[in-house]
C-alpha atoms as a PDB file:
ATOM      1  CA  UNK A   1     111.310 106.365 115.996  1.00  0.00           C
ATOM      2  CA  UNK A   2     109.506 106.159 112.560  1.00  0.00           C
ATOM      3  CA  UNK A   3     106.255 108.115 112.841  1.00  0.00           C
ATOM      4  CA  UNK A   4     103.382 108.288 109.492  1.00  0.00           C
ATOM      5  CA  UNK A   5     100.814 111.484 109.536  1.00  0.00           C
ATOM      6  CA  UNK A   6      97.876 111.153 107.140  1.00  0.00           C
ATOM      7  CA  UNK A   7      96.440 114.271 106.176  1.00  0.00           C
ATOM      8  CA  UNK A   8      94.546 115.566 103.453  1.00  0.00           C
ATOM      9  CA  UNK A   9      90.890 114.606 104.453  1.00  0.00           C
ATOM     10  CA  UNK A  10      87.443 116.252 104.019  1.00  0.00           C
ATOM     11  CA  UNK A  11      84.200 116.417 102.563  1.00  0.00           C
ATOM     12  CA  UNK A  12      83.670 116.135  98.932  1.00  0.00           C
ATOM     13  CA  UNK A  13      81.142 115.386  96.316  1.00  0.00           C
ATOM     14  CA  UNK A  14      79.710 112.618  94.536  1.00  0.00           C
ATOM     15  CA  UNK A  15      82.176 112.465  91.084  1.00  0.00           C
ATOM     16  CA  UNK A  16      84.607 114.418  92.765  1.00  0.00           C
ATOM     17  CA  UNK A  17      88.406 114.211  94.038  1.00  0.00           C
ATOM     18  CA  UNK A  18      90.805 114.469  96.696  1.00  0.00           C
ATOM     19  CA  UNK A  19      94.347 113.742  97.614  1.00  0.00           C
ATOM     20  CA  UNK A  20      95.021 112.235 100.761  1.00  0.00           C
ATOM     21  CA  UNK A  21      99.350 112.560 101.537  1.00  0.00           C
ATOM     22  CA  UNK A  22     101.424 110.644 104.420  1.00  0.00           C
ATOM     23  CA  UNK A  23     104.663 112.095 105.911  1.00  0.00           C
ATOM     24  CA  UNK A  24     107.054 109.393 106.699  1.00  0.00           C
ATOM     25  CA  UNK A  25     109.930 110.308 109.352  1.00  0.00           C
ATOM     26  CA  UNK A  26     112.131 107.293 110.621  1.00  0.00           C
ATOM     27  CA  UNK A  27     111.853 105.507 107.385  1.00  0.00           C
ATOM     28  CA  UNK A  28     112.030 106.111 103.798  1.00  0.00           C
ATOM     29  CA  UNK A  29     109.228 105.991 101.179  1.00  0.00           C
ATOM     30  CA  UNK A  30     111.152 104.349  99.013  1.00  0.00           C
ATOM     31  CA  UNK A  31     113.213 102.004 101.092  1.00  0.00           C
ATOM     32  CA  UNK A  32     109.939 100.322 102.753  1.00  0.00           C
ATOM     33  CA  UNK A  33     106.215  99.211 101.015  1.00  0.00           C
ATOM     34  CA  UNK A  34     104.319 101.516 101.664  1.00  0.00           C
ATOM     35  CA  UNK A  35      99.875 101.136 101.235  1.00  0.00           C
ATOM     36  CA  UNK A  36      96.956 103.047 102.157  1.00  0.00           C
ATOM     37  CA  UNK A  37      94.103 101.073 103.875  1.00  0.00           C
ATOM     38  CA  UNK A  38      90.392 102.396 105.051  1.00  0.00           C
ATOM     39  CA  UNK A  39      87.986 101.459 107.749  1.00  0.00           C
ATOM     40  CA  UNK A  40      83.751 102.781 106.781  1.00  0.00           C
ATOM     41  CA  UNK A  41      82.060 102.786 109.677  1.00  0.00           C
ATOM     42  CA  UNK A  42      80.670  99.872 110.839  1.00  0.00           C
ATOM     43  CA  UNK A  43      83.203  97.835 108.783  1.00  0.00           C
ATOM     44  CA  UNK A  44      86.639  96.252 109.209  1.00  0.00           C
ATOM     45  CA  UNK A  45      89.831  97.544 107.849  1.00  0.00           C
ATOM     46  CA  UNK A  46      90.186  97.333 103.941  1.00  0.00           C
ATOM     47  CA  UNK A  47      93.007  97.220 101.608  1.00  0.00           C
ATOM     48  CA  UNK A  48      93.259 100.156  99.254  1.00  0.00           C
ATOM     49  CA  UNK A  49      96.435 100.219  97.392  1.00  0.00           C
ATOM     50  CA  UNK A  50     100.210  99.544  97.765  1.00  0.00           C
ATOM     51  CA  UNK A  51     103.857 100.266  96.538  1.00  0.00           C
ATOM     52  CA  UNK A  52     106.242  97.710  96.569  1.00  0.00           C
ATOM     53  CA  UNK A  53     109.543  98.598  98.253  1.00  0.00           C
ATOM     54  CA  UNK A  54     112.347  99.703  96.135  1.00  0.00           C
ATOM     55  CA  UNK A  55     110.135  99.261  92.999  1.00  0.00           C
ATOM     56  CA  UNK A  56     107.550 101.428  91.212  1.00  0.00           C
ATOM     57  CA  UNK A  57     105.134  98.622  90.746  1.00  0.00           C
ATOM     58  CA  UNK A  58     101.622  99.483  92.280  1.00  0.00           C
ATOM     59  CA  UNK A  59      98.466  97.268  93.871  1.00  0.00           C
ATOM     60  CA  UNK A  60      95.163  98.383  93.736  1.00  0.00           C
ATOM     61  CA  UNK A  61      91.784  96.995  95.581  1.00  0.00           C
ATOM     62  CA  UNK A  62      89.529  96.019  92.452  1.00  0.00           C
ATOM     63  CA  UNK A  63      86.788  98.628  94.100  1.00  0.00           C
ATOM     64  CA  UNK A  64      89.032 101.413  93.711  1.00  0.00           C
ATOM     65  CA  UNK A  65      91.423 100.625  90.495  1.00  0.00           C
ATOM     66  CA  UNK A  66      91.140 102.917  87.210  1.00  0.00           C
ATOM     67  CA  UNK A  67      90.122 105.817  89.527  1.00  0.00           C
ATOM     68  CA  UNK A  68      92.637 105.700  92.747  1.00  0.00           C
ATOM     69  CA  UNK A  69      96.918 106.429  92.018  1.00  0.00           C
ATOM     70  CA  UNK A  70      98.847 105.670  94.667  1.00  0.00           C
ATOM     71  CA  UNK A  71     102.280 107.350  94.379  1.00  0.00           C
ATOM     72  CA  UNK A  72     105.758 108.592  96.334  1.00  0.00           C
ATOM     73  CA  UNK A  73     107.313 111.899  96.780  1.00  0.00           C
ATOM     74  CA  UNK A  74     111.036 111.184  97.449  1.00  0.00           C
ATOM     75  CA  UNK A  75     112.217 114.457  97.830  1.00  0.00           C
ATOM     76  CA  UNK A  76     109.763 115.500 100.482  1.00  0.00           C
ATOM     77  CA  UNK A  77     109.515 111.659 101.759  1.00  0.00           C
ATOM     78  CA  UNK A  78     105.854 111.566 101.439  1.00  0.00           C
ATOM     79  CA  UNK A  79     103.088 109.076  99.749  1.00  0.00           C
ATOM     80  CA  UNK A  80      99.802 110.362  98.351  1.00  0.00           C
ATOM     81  CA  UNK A  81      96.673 108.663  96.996  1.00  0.00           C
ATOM     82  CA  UNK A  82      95.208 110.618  94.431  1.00  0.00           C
ATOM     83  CA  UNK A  83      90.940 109.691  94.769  1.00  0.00           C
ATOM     84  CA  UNK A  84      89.039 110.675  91.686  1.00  0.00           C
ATOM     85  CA  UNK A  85      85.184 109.882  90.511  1.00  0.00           C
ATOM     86  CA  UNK A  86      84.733 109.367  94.359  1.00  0.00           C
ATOM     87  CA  UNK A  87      81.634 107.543  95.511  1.00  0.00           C
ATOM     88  CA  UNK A  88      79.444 107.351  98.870  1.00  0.00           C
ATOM     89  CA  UNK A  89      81.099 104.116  99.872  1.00  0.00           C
ATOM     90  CA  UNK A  90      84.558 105.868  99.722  1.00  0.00           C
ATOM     91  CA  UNK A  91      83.135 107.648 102.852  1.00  0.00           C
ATOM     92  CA  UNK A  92      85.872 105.939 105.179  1.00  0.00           C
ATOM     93  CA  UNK A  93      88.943 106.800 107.393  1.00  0.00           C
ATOM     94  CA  UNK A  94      92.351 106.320 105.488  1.00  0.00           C
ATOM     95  CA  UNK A  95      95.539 105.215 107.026  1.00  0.00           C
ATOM     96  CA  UNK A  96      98.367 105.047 105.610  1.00  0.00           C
ATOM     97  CA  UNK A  97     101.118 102.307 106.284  1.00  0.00           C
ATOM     98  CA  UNK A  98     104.856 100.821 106.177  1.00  0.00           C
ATOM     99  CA  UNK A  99     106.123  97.604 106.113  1.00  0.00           C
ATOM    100  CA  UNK A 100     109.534  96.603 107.965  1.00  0.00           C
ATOM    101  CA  UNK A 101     112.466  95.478 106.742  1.00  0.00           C
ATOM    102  CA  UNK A 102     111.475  92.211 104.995  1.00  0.00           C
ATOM    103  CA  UNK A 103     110.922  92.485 101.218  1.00  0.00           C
ATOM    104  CA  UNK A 104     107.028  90.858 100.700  1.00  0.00           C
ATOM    105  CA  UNK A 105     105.835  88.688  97.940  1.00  0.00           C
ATOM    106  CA  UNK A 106     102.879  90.128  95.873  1.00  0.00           C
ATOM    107  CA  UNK A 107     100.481  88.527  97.698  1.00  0.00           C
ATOM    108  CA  UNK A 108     101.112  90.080 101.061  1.00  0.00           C
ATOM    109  CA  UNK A 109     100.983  93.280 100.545  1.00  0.00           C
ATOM    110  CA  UNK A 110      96.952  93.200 100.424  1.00  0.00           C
ATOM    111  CA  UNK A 111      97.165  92.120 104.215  1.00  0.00           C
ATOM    112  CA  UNK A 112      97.188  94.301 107.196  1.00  0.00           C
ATOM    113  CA  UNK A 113      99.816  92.029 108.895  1.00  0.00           C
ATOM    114  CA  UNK A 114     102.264  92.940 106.429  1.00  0.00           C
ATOM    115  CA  UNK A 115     102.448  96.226 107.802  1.00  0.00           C
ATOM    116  CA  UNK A 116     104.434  97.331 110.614  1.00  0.00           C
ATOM    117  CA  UNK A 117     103.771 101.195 111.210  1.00  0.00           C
ATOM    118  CA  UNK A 118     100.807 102.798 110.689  1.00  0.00           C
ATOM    119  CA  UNK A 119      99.261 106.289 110.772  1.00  0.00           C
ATOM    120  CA  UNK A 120      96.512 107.757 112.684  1.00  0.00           C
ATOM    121  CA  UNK A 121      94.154 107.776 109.674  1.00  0.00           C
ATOM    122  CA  UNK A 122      92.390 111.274 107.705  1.00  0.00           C
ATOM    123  CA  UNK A 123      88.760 111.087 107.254  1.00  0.00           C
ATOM    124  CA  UNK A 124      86.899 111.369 103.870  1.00  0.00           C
ATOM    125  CA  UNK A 125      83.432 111.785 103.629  1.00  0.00           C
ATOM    126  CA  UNK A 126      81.795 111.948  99.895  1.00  0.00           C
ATOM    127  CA  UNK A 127      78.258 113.186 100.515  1.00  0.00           C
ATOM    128  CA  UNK A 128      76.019 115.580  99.011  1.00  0.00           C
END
């Protein structure tokens, strides 16, 4: 049964950071594309970033790139998005999420449907 835990949520700042992490069991980190998406309230789902399977190249939603680093652990089998110079409209929950067994173009990896499992989400709030 592959099962993905986000954790790492909380309050922070205006300017500030946090790392969000996702424990993978049933799957590998590295064996699947991996992403993290985010629902604000009141919004739908958005893409936040992705890693490709088997590869170390990266995506990144143009809101979030130069300031967001998405990244694998594969000795603990874990993913992490490292958030810094956070912003009010960060203020979202984050999932994190796993493909299957397919190996998807570019392109695909920015879409929901891509994704097979999914996490229960962590909840940031930047605020003052």
């Amino acid at each position: 049964d592959v099962q993905l835990q986000a954790s790492g949520g909380g309050l922070v700042q205006p300017g500030g950071s946090l790392r969000l992490s996702c424990s993978a069991s049933g799957l590998t980190v590295s064996g699947n594309g991996m992403a993290w998406f985010r629902r604000a309230p009141g919004t739908e789902r958005e893409f936040v970033a992705a890693m490709r399977k088997g590869s170390t190249a990266t995506y990144y939603a143009t809101s979030v790139k130069g300031r967001y680093t998405i990244s694998r652990d594969l000795a603990n089998n874990r993913m992490y998005l490292q958030m810094n110079t956070l912003t009010p409209e960060g203020t979202a929950v984050y999932y994190c999420a796993a493909t299957g067994m397919g190996n998807p173009i570019m392109s695909s990896y920015y879409r929901p449907s891509t994704y097979l499992y999914w996490g229960q989400g962590t909840l940031v709030t930047v605020s003052s």
